[in-house]
Protein backbone atom coordinates (compact mmCIF):
# COMPACT_ATOMS: atom_id res chain seq x y z
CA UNK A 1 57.91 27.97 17.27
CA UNK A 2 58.77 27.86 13.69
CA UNK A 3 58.36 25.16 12.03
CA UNK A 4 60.19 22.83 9.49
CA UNK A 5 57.88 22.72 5.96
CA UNK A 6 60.18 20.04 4.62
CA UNK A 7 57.44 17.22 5.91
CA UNK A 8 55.55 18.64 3.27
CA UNK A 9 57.53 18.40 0.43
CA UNK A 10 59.24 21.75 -0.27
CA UNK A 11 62.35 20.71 0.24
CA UNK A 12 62.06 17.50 -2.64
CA UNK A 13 60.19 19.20 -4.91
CA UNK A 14 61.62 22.12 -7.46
CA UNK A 15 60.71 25.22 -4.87
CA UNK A 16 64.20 24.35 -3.57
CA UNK A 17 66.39 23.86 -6.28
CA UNK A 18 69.58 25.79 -6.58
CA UNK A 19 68.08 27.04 -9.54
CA UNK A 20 64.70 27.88 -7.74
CA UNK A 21 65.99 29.67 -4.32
CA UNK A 22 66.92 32.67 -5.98
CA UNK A 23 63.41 33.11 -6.78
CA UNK A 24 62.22 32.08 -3.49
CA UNK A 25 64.89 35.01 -2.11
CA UNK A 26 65.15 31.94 0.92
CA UNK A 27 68.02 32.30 3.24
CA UNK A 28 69.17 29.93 3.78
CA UNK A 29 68.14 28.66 0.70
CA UNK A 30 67.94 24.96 1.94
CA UNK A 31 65.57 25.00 4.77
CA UNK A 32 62.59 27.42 5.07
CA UNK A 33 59.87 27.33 7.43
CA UNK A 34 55.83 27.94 7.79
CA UNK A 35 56.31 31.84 8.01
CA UNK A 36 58.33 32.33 5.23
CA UNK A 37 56.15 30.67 2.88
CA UNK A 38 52.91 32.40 4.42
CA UNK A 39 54.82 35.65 4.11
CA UNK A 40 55.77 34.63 0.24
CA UNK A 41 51.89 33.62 -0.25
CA UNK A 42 50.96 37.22 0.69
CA UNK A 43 53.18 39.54 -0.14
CA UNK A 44 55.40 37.96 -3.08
CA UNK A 45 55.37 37.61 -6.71
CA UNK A 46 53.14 36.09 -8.67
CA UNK A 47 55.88 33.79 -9.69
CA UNK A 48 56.81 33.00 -6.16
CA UNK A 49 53.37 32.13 -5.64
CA UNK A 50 53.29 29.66 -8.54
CA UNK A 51 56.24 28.09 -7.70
CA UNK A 52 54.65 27.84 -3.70
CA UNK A 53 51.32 26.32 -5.27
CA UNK A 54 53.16 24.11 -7.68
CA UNK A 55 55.04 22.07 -4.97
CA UNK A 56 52.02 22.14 -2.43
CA UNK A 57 48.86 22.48 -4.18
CA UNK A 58 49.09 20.52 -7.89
CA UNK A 59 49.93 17.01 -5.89
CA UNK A 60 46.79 17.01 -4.41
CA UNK A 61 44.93 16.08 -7.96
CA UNK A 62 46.43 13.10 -6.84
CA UNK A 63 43.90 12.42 -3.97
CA UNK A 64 40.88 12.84 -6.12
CA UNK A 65 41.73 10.38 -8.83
CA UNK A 66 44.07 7.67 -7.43
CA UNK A 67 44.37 6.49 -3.56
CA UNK A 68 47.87 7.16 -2.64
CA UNK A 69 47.90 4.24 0.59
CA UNK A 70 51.27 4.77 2.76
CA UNK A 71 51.46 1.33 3.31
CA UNK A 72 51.63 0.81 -0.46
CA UNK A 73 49.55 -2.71 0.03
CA UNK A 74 46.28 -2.28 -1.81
CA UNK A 75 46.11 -6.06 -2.45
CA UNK A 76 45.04 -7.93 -5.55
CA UNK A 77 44.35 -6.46 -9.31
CA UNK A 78 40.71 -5.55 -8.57
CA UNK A 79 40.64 -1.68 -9.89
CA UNK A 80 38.30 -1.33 -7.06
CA UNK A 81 40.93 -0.98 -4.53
CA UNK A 82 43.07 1.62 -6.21
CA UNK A 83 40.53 4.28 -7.67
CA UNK A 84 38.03 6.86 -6.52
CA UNK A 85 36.48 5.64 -10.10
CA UNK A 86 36.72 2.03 -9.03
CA UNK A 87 35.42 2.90 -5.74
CA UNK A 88 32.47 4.06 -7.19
CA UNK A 89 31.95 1.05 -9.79
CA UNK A 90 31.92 -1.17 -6.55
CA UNK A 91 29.54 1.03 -5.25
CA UNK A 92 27.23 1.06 -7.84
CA UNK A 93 27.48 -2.82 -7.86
CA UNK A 94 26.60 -3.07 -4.67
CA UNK A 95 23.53 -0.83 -4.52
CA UNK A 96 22.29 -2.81 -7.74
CA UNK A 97 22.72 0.65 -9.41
CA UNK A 98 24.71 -1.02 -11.89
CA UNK A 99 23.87 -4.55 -12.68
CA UNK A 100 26.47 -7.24 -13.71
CA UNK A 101 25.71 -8.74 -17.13
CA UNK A 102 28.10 -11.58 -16.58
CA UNK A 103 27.56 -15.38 -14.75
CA UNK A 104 28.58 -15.39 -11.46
CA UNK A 105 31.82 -17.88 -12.12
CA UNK A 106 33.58 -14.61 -13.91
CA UNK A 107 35.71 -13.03 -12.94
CA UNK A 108 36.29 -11.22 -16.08
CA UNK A 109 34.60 -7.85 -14.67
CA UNK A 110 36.08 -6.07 -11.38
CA UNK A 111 33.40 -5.87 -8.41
CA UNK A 112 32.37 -9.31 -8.87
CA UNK A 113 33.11 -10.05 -5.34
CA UNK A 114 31.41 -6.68 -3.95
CA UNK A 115 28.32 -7.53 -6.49
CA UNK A 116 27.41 -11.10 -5.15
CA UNK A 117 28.06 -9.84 -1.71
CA UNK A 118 30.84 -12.55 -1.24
CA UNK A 119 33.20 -9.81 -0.33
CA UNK A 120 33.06 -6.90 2.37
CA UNK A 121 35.72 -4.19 2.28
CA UNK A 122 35.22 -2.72 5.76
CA UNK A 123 36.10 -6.49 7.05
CA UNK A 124 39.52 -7.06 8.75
CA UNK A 125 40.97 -8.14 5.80
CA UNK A 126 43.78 -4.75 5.21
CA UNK A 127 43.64 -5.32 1.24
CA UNK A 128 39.88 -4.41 1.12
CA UNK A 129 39.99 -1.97 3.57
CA UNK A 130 43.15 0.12 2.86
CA UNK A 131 41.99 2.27 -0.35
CA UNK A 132 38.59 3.58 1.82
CA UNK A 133 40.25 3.97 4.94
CA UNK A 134 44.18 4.53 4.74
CA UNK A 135 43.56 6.67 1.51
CA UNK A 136 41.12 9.19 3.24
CA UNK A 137 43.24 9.49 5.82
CA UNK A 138 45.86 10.46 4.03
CA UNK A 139 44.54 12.42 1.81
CA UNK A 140 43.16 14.39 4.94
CA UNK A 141 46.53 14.59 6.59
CA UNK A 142 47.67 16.15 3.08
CA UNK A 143 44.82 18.81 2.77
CA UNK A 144 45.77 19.78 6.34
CA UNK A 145 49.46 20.38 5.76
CA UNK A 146 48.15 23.09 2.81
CA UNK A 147 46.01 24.35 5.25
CA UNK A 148 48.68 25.23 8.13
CA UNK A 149 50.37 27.17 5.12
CA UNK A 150 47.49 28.46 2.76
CA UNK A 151 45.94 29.86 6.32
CA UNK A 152 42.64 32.04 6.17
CA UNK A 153 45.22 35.53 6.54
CA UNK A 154 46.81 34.71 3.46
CA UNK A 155 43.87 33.63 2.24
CA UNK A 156 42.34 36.73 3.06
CA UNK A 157 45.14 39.07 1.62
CA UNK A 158 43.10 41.56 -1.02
CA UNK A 159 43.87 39.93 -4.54
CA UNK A 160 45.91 37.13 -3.78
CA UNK A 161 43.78 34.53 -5.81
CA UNK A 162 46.35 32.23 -5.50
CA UNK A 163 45.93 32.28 -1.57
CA UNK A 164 42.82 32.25 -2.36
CA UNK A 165 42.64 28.86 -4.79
CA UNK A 166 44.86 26.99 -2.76
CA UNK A 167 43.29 27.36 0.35
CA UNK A 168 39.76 26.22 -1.35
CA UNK A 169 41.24 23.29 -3.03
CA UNK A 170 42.88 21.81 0.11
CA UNK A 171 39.22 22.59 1.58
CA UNK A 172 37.57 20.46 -0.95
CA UNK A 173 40.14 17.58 -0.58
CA UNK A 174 39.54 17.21 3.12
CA UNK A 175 35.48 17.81 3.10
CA UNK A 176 35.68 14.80 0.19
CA UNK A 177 37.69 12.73 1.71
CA UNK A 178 35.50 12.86 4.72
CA UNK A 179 32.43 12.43 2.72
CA UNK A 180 33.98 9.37 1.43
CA UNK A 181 34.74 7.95 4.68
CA UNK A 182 31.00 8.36 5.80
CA UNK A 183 29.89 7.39 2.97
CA UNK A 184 31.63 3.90 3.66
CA UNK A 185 31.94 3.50 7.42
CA UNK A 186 28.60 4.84 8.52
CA UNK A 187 24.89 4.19 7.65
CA UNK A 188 23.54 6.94 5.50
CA UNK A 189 22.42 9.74 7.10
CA UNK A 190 18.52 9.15 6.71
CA UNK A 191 18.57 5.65 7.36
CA UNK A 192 19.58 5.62 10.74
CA UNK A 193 22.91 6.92 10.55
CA UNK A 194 22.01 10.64 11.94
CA UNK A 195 22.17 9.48 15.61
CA UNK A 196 25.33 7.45 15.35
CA UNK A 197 29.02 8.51 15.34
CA UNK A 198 30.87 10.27 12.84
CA UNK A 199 34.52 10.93 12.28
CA UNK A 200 37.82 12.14 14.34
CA UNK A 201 37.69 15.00 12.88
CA UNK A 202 41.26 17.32 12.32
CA UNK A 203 40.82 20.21 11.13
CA UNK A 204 44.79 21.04 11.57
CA UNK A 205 48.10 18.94 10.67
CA UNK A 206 50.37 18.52 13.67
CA UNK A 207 52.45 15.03 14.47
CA UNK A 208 52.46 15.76 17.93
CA UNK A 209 48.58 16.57 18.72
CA UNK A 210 46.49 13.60 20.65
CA UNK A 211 44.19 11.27 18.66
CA UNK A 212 40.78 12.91 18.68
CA UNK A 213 37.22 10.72 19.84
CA UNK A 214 34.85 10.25 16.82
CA UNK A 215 32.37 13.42 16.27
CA UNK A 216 28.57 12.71 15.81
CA UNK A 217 27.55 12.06 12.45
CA UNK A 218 25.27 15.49 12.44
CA UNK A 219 29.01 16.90 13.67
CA UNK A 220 31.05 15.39 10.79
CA UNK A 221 28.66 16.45 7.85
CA UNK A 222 28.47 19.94 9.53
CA UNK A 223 32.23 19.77 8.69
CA UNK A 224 32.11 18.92 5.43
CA UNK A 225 29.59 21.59 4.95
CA UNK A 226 31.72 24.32 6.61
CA UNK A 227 34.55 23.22 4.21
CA UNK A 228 32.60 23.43 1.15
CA UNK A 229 30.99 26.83 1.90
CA UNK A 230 34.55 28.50 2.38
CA UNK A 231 35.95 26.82 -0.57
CA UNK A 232 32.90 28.35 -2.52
CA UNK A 233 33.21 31.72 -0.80
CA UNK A 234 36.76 31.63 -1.74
């Protein structure tokens, strides 16, 4: 069955503007599904490609320098919550990596909390935990709506690079995001964290599929790894 590809974004973004659809050669030129766009990743114009990769592919920068939460409640002004940099300041804090020059009254320098160990973001508290958990996810649930269109046969079409780039970069979004989520929710790997559980892992996006039981950790980074060594290949 044919799917819709306006979830993604096609149909809000300038891929189908009057002005655009001519382009496209979409008929109609308001609604266009998963095989039309594979078809245009393989066997149109450079152009048409472009235009494809510009609606899909360039918003997922977005995932790799700012958490995009769906709930849009981060909580507080702490830059920790909203950043992958900030994410990794609190980290550093917390491993005594970086150590706070500052008394422990201010509250001039974000990660104060995170530094004196006063505050835990994988608590219950939604504020701390939304940019690790609901931003992974999404971004995740992103990479995998690139990949149901930037498939491994367009992908694999001789010269189309821009199959080719797209398909790698929504492989590096999902294999970091799940890197990220280990890296927060589970012990590290060679401190006692190879023999516990990993992530759900999806590997495709579809609204209708059952929730998935959590993989082994050796499972999940096995993932990540297969990810990565396409995206390089590619």
């Amino acid at each position: 069955m044919k799917k819709s590809i306006k979830t993604i974004g096609l149909v809000l973004g300038v891929a189908l503007a009057a002005s655009c659809s001519g382009m496209l050669d979409i008929t109609p030129p308001n609604s266009i599904t998963d095989e039309q766009v594979q078809d245009i990743l393989a066997n149109g114009t450079d152009d048409q490609k472009k235009l494809v990769m510009s609606s899909l592919v360039n918003p997922m920068i977005n995932y790799m320098s700012v958490v995009n939460i769906p709930s849009g409640n981060t909580g507080g002004a702490d830059v920790c919550r909203y950043s992958d940099q900030g994410i990794e300041w609190r980290r550093g804090l917390q491993a005594n990596d970086i150590a706070m020059g500052w008394n422990r009254e201010s509250y001039q320098l974000a990660g104060r909390d995170y530094y004196w160990f006063e505050l835990s973001f994988t608590g219950s508290s939604a504020p701390t935990n939304a940019c690790h958990w609901f931003g992974r996810a999404k971004a995740i649930n992103e990479a995998n709506k690139v990949l149901n269109t930037f498939t491994e046969a367009v992908a694999g079409v001789e010269g189309n690079t821009l199959g080719q780039d797209g398909r790698a970069r929504a492989l590096i979004v999902r294999a970091y995001s799940y890197m990220g989520l280990m890296e927060d929710y589970q012990d590290a790997y060679l401190r006692g964290g190879s023999s516990k559980l990993g992530m759900s892992l999806y590997d495709t996006y579809n609204p209708g599929q059952d929730p998935k039981e959590r993989s082994s950790s050796e499972d999940t980074y096995k993932f990540i790894k297969k990810d990565l060594n396409e995206a390089i290949a590619l």
